[in-house]
PDB file of N, CA and C in Angstrom:
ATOM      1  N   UNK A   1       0.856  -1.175   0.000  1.00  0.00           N
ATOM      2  CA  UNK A   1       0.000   0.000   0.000  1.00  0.00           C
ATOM      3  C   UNK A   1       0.904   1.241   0.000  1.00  0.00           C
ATOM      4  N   UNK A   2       0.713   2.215  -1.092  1.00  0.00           N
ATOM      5  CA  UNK A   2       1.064   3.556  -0.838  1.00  0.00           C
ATOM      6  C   UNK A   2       1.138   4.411   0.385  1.00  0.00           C
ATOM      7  N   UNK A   3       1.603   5.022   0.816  1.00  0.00           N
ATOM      8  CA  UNK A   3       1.283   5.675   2.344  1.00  0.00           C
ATOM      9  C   UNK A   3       1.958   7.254   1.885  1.00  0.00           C
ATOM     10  N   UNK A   4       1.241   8.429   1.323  1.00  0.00           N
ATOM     11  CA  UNK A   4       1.481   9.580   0.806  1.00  0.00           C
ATOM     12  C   UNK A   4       1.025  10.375   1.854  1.00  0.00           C
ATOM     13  N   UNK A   5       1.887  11.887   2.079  1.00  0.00           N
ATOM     14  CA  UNK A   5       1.789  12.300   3.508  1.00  0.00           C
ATOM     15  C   UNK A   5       1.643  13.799   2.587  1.00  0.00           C
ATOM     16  N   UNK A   6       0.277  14.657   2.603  1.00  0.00           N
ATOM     17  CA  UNK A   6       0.566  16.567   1.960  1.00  0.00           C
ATOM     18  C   UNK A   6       1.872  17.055   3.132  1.00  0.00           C
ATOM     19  N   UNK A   7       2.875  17.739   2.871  1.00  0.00           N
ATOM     20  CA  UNK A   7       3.677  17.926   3.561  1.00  0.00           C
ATOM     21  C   UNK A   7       3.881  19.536   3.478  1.00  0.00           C
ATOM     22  N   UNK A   8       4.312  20.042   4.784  1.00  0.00           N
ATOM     23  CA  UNK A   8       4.665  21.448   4.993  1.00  0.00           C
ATOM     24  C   UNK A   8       6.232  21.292   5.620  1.00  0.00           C
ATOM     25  N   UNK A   9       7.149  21.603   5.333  1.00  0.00           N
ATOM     26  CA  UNK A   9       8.429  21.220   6.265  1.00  0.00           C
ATOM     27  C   UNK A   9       8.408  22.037   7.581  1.00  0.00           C
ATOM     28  N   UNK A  10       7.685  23.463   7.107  1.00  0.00           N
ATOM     29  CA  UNK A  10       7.829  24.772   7.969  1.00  0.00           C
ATOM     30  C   UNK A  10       7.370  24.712   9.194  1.00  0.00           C
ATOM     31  N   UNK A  11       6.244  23.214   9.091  1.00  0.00           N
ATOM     32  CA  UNK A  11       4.910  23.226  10.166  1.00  0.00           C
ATOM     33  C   UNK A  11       5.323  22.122  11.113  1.00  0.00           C
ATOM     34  N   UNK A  12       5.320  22.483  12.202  1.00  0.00           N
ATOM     35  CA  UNK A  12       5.654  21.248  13.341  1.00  0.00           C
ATOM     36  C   UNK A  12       5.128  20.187  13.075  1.00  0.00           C
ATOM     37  N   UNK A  13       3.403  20.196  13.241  1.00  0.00           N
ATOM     38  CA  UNK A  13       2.936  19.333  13.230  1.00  0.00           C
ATOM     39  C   UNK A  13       2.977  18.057  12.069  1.00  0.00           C
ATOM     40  N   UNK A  14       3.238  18.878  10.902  1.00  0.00           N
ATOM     41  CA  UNK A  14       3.340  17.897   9.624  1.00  0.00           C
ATOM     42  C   UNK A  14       4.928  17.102  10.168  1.00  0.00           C
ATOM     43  N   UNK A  15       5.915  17.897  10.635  1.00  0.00           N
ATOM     44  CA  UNK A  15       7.120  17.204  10.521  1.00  0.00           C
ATOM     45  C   UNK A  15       6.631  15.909  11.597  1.00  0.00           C
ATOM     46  N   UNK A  16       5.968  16.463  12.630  1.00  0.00           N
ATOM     47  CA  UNK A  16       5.886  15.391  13.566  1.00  0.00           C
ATOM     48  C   UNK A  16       5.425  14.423  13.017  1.00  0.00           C
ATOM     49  N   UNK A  17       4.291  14.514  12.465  1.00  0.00           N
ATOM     50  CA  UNK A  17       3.599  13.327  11.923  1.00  0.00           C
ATOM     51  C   UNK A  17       4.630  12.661  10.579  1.00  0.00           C
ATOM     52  N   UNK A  18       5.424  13.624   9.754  1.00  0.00           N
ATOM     53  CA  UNK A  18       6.384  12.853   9.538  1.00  0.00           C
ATOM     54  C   UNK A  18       7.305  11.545  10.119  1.00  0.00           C
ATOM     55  N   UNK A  19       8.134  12.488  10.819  1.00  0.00           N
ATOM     56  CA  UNK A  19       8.828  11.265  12.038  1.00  0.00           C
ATOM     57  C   UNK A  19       7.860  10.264  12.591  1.00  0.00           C
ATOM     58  N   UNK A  20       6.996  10.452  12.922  1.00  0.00           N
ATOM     59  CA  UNK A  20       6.267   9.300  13.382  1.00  0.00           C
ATOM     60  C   UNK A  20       5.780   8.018  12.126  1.00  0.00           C
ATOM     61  N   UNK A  21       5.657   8.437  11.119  1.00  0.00           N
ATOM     62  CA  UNK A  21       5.813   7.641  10.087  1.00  0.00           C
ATOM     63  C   UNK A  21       6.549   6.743  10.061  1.00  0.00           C
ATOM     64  N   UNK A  22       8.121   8.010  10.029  1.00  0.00           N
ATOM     65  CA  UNK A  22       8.898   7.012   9.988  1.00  0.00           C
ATOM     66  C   UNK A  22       9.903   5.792  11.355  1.00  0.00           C
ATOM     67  N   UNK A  23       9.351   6.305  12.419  1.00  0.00           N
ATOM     68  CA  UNK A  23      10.135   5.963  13.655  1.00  0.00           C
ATOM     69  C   UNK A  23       8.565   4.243  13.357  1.00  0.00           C
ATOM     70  N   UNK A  24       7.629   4.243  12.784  1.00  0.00           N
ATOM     71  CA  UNK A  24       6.647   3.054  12.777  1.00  0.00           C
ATOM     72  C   UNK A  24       7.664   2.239  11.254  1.00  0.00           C
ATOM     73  N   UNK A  25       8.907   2.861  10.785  1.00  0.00           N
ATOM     74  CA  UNK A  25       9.192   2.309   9.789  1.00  0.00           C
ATOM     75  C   UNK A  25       8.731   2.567   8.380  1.00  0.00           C
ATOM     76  N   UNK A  26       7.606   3.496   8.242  1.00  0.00           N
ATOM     77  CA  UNK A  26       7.226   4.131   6.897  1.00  0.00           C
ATOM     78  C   UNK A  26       7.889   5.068   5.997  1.00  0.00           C
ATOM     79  N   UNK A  27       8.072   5.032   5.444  1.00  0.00           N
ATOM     80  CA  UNK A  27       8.595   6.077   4.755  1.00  0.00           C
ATOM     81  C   UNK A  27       7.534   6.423   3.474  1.00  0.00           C
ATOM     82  N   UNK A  28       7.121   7.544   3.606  1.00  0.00           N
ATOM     83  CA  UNK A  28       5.850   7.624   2.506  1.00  0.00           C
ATOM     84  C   UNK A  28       6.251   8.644   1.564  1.00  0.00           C
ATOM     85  N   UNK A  29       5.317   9.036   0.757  1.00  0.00           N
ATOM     86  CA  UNK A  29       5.570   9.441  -0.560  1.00  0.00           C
ATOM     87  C   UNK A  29       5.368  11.027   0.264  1.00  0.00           C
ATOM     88  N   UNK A  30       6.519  11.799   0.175  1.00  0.00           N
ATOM     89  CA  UNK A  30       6.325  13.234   0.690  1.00  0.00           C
ATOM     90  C   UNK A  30       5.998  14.136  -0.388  1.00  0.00           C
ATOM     91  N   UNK A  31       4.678  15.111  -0.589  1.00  0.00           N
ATOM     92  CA  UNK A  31       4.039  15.697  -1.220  1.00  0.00           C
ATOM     93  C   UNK A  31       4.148  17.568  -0.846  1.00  0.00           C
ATOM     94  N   UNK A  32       5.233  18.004  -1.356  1.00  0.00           N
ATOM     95  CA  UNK A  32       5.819  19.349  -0.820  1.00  0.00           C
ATOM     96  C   UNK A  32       4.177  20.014  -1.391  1.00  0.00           C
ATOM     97  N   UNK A  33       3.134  20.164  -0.680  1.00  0.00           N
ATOM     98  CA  UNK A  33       1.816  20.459  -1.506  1.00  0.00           C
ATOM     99  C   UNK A  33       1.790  21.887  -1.519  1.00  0.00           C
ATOM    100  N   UNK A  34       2.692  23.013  -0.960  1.00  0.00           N
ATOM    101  CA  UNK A  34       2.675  24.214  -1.228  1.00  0.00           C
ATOM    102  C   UNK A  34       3.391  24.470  -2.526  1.00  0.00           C
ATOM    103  N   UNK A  35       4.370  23.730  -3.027  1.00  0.00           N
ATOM    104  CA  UNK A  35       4.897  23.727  -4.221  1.00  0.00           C
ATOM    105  C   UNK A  35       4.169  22.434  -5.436  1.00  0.00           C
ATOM    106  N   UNK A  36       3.581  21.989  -4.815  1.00  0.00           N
ATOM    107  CA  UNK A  36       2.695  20.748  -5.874  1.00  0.00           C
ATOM    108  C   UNK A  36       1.389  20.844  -5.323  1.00  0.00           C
ATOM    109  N   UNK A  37       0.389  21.877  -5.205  1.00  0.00           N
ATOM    110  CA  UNK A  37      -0.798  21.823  -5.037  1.00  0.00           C
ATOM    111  C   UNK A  37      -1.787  20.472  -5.422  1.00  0.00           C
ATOM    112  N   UNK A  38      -2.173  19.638  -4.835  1.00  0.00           N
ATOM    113  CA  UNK A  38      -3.607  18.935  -5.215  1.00  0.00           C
ATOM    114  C   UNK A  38      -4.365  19.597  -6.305  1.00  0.00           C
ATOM    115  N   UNK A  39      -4.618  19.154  -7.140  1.00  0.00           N
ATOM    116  CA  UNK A  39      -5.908  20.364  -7.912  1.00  0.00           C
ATOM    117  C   UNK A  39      -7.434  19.839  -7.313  1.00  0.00           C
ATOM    118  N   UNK A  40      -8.457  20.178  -8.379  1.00  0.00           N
ATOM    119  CA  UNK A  40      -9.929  19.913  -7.472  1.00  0.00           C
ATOM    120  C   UNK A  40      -9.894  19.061  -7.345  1.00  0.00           C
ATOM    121  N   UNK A  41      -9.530  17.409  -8.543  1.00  0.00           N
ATOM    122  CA  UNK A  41     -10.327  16.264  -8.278  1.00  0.00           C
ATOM    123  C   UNK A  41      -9.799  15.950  -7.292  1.00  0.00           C
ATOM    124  N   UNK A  42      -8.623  15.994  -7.217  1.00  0.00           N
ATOM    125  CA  UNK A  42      -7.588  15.366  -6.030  1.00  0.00           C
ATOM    126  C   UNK A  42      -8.687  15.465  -4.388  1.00  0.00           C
ATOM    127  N   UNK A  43      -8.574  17.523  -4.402  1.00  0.00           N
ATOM    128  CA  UNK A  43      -9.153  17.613  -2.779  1.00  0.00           C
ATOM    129  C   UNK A  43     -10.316  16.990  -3.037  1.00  0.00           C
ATOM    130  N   UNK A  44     -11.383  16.634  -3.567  1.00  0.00           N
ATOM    131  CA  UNK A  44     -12.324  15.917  -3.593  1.00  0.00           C
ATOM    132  C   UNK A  44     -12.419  14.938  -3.374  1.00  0.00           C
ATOM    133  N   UNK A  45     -11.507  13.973  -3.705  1.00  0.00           N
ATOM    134  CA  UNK A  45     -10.857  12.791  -3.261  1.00  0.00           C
ATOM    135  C   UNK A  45     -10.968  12.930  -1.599  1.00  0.00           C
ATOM    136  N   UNK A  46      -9.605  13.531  -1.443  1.00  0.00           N
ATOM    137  CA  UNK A  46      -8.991  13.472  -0.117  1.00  0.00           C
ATOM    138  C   UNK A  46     -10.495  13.541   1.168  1.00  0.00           C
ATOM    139  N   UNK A  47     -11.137  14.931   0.483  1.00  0.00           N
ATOM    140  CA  UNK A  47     -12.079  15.488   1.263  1.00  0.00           C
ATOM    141  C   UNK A  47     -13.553  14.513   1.483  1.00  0.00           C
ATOM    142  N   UNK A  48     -14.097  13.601   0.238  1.00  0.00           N
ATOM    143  CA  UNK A  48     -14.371  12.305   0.354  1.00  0.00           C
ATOM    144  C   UNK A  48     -13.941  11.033   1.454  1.00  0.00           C
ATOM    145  N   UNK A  49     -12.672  11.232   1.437  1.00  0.00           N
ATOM    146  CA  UNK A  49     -11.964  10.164   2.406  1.00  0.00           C
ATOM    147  C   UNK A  49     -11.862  10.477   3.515  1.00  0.00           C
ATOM    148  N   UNK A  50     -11.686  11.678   4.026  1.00  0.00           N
ATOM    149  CA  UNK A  50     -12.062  12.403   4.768  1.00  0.00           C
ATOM    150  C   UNK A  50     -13.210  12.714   5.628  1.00  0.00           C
ATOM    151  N   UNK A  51     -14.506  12.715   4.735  1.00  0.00           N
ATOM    152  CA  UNK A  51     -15.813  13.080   5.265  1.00  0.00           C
ATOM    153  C   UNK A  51     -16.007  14.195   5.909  1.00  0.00           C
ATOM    154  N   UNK A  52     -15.601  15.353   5.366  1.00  0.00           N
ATOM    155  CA  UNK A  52     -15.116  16.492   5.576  1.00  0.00           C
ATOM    156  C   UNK A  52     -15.981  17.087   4.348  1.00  0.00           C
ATOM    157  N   UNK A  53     -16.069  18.721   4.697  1.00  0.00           N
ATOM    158  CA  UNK A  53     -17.133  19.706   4.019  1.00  0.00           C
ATOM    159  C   UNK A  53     -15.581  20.288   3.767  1.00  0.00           C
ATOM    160  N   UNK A  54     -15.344  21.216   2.466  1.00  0.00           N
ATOM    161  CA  UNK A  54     -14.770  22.120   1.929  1.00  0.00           C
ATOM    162  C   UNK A  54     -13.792  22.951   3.345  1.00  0.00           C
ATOM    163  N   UNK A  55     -15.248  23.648   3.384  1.00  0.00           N
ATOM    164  CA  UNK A  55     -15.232  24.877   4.502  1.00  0.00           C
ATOM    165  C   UNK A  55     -14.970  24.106   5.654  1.00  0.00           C
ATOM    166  N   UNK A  56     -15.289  22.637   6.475  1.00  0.00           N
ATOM    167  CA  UNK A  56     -14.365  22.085   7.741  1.00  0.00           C
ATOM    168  C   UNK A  56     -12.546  21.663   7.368  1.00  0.00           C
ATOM    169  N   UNK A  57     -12.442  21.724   6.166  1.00  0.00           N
ATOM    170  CA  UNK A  57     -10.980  21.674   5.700  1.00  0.00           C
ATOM    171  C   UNK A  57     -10.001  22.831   5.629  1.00  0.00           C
ATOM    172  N   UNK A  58     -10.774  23.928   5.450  1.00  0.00           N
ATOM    173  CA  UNK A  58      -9.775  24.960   5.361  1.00  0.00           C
ATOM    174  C   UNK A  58      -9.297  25.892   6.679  1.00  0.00           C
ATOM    175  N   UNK A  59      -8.030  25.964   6.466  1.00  0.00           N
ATOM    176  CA  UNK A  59      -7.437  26.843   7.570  1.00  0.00           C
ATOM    177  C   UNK A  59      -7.909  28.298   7.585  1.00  0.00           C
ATOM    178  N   UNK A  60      -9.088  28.438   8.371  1.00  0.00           N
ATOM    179  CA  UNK A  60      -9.150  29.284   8.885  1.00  0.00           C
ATOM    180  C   UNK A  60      -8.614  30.452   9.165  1.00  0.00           C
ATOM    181  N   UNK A  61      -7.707  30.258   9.903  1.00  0.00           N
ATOM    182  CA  UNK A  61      -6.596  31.378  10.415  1.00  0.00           C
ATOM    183  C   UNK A  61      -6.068  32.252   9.745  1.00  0.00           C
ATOM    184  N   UNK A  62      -5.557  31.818   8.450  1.00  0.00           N
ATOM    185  CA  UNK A  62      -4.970  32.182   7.449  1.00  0.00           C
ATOM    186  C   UNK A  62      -5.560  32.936   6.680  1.00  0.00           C
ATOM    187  N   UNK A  63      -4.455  34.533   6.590  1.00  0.00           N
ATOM    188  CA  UNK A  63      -5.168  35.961   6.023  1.00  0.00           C
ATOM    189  C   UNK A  63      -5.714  35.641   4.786  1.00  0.00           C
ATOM    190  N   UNK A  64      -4.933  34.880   3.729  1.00  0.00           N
ATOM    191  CA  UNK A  64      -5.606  34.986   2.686  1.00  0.00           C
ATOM    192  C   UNK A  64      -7.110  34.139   2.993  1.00  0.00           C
ATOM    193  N   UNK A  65      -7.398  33.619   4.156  1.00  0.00           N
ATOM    194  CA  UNK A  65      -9.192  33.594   3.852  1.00  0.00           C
ATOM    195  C   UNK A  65      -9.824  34.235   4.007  1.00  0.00           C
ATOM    196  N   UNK A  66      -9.285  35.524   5.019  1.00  0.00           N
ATOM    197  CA  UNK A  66      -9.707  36.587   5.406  1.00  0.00           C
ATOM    198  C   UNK A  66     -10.210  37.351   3.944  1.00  0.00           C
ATOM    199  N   UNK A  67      -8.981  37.703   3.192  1.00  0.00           N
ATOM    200  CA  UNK A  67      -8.871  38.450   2.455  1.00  0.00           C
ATOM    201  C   UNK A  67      -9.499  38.338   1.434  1.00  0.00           C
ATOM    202  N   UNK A  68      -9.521  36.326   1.215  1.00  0.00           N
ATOM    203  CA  UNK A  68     -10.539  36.509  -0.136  1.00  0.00           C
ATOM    204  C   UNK A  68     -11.951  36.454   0.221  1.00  0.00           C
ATOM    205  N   UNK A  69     -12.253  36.518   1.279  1.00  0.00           N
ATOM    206  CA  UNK A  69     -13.720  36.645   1.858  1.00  0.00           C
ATOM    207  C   UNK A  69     -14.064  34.801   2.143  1.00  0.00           C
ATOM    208  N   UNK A  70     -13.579  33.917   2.278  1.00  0.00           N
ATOM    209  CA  UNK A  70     -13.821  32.721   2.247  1.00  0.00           C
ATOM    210  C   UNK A  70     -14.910  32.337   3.373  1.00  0.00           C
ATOM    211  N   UNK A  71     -14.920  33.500   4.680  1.00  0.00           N
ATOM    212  CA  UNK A  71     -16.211  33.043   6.057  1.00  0.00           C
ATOM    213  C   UNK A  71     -17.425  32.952   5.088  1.00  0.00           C
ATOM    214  N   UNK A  72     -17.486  33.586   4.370  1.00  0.00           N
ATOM    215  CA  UNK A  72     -19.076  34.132   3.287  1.00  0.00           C
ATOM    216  C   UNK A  72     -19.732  32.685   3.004  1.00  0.00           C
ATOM    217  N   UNK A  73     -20.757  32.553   3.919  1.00  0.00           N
ATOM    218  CA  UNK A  73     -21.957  31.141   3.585  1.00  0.00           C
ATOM    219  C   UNK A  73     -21.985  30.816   2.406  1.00  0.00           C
ATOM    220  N   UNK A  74     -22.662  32.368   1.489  1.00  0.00           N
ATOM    221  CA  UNK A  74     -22.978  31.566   0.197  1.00  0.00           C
ATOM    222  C   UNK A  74     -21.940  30.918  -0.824  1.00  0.00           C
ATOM    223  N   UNK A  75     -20.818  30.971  -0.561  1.00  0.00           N
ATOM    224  CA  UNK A  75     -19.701  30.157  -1.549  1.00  0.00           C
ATOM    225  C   UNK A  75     -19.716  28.869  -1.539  1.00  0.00           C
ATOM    226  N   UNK A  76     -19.670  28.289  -2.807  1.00  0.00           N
ATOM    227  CA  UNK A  76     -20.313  27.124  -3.007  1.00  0.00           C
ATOM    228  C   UNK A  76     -19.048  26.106  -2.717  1.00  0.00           C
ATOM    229  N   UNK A  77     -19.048  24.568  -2.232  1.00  0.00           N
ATOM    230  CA  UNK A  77     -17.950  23.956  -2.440  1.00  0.00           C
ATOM    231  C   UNK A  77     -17.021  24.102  -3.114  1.00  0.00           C
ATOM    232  N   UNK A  78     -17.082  24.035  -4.586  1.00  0.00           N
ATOM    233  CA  UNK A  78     -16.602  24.166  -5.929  1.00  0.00           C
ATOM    234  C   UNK A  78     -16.126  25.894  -5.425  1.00  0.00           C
ATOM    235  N   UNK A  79     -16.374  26.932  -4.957  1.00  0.00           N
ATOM    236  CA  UNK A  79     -15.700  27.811  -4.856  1.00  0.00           C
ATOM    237  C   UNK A  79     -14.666  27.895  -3.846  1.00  0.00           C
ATOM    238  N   UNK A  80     -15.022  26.965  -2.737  1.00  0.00           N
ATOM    239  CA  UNK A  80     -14.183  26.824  -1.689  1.00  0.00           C
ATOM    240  C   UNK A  80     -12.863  26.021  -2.188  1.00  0.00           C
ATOM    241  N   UNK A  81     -12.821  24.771  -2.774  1.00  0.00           N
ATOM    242  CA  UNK A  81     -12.222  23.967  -3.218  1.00  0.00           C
ATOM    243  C   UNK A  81     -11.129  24.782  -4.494  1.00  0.00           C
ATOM    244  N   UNK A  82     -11.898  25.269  -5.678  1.00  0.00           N
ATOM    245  CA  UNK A  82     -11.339  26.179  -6.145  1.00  0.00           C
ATOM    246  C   UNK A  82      -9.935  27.741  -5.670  1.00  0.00           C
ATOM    247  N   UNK A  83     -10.717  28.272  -4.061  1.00  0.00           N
ATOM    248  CA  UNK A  83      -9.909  28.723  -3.588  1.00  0.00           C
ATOM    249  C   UNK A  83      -8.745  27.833  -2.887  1.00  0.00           C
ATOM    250  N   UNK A  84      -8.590  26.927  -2.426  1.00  0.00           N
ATOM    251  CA  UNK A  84      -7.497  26.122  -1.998  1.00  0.00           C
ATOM    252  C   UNK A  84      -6.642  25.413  -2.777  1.00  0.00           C
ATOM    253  N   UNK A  85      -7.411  25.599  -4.195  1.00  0.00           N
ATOM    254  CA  UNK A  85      -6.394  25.326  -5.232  1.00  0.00           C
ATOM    255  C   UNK A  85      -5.332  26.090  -5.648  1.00  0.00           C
ATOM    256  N   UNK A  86      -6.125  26.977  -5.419  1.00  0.00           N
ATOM    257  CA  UNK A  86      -5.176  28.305  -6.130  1.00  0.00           C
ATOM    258  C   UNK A  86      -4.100  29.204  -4.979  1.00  0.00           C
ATOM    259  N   UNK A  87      -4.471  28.701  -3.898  1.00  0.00           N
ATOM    260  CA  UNK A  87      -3.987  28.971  -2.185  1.00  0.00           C
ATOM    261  C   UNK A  87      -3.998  28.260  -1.723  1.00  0.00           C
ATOM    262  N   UNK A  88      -2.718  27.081  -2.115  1.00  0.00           N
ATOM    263  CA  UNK A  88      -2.521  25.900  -0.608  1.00  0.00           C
ATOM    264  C   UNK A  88      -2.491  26.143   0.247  1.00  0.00           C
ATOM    265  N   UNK A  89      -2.181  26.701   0.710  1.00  0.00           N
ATOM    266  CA  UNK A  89      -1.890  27.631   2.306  1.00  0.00           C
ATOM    267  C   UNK A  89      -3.195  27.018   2.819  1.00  0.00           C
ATOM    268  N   UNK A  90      -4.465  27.417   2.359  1.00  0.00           N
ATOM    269  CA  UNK A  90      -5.832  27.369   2.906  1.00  0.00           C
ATOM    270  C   UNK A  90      -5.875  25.891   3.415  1.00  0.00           C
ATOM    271  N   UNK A  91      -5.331  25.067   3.080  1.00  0.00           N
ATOM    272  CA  UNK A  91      -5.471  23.697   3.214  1.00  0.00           C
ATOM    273  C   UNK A  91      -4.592  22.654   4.390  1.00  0.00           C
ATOM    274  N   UNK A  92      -5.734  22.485   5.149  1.00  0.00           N
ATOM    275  CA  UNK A  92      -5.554  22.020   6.234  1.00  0.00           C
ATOM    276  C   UNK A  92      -4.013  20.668   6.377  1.00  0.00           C
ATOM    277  N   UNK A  93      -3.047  20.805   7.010  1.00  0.00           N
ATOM    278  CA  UNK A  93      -1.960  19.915   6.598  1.00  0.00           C
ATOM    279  C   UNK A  93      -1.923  19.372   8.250  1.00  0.00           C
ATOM    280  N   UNK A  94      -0.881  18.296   8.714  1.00  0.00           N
ATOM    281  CA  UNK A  94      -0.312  17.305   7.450  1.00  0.00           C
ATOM    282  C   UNK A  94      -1.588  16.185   7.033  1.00  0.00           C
ATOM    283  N   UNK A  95      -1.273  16.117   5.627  1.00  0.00           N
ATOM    284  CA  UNK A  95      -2.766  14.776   5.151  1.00  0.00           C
ATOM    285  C   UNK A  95      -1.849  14.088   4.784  1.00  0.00           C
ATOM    286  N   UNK A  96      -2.476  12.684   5.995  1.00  0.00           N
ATOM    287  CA  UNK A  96      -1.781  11.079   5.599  1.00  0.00           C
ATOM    288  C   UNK A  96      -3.067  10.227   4.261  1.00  0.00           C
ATOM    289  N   UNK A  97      -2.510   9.884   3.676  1.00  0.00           N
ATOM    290  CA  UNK A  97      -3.035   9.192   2.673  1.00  0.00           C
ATOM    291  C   UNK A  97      -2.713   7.690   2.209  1.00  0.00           C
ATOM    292  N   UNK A  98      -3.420   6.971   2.672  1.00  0.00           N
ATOM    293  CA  UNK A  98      -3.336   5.060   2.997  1.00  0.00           C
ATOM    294  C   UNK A  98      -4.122   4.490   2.778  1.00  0.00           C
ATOM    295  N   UNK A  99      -3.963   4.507   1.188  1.00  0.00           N
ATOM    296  CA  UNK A  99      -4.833   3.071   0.682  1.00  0.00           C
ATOM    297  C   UNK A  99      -6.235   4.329  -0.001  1.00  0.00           C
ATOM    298  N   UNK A 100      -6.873   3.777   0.212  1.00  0.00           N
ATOM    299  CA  UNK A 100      -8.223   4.436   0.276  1.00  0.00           C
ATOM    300  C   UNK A 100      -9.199   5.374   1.406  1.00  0.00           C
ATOM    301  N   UNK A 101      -7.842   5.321   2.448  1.00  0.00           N
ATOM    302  CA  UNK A 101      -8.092   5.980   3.746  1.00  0.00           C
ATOM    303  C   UNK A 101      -7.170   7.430   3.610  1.00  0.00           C
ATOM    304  N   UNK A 102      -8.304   8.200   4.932  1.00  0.00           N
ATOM    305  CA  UNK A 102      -7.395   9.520   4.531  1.00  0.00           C
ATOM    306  C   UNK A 102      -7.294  10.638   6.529  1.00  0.00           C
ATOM    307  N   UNK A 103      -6.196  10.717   6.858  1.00  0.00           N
ATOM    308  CA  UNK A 103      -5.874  11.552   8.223  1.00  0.00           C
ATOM    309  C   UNK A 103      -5.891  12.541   7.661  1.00  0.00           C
ATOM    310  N   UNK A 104      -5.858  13.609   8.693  1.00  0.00           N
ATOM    311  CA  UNK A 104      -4.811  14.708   9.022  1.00  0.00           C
ATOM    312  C   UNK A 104      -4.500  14.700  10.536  1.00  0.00           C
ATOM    313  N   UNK A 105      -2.959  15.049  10.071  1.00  0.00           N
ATOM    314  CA  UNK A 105      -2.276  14.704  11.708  1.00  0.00           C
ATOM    315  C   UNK A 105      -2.321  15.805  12.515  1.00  0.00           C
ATOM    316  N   UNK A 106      -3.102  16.251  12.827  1.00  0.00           N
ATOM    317  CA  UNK A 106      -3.750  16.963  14.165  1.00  0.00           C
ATOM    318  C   UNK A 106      -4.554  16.056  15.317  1.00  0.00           C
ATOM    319  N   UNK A 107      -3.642  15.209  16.316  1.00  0.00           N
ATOM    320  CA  UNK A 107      -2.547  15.411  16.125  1.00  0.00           C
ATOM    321  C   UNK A 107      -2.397  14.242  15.799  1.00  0.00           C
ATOM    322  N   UNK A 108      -0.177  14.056  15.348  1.00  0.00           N
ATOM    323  CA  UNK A 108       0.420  13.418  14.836  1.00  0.00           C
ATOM    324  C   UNK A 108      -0.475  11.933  14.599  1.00  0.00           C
ATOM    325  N   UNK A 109      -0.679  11.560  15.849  1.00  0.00           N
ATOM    326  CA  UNK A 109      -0.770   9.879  16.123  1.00  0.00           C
ATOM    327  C   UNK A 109      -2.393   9.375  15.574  1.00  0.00           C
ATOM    328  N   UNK A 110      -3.176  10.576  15.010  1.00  0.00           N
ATOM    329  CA  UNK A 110      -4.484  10.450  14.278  1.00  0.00           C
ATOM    330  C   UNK A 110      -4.036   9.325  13.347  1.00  0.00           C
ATOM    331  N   UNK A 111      -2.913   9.459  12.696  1.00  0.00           N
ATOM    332  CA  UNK A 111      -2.686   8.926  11.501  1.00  0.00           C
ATOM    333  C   UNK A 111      -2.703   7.617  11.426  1.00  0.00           C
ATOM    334  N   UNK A 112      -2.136   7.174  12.354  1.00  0.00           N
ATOM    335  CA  UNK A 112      -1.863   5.594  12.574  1.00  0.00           C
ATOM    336  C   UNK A 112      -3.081   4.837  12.820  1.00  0.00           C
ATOM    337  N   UNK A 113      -4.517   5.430  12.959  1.00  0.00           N
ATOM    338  CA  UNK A 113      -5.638   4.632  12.656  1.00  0.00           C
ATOM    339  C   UNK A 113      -5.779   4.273  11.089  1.00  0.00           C
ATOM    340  N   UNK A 114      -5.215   5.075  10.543  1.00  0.00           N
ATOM    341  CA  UNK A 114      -5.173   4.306   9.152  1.00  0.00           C
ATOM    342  C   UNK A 114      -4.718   3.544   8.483  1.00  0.00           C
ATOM    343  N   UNK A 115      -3.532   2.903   9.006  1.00  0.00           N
ATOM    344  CA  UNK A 115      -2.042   2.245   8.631  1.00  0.00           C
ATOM    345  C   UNK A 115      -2.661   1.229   8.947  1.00  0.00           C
TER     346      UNK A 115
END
């Protein structure tokens, strides 16, 4: 089985859940996703595997949601999804990806229900 991890190096938590990968012996397919964005079908995928809404995936915090107005109800999935394409940033990290199963390591050790 594949075991593909969206990766941030910058972000604790992704590294952690890195190392923990690999301290279980994994070594997975690292996905620098601020420089290799997912496009839609992909987060659709993920967000499918997930069972996750658009808008429960995206980082919040982060000015550019501020900025592009992303709190706004009426934006449709497809616009939400669309914005995280075009702004990884918006997109909730680290995502473990196993098999047909899908984490995010918030925290780290979420992941290992999927393995």
């Amino acid at each position: 089985m594949t075991i593909r991890i969206f990766h941030n190096p910058r972000c604790s938590k992704s590294r952690a859940t890195l190392a923990l990968l690999q301290k279980h012996g994994i070594e997975p397919e690292i996905i620098l996703y601020l420089e290799s964005p997912p496009d839609a079908a992909e987060l659709r995928i993920i967000l499918d595997r997930l069972d996750m809404s658009p808008r429960e995936f995206m980082r919040k915090g982060e000015i550019e949601f501020k900025e592009q107005g992303l709190a706004d109800d009426l934006l449709s999935d497809d616009e939400l999804i669309d914005a995280m394409v075009a702004t990884p940033k918006l997109i909730q990290r680290p995502i473990v990806l196993a098999g047909d199963r899908a984490a995010i390591g918030r925290p780290p050790e979420s992941v290992l229900d999927i393995l």
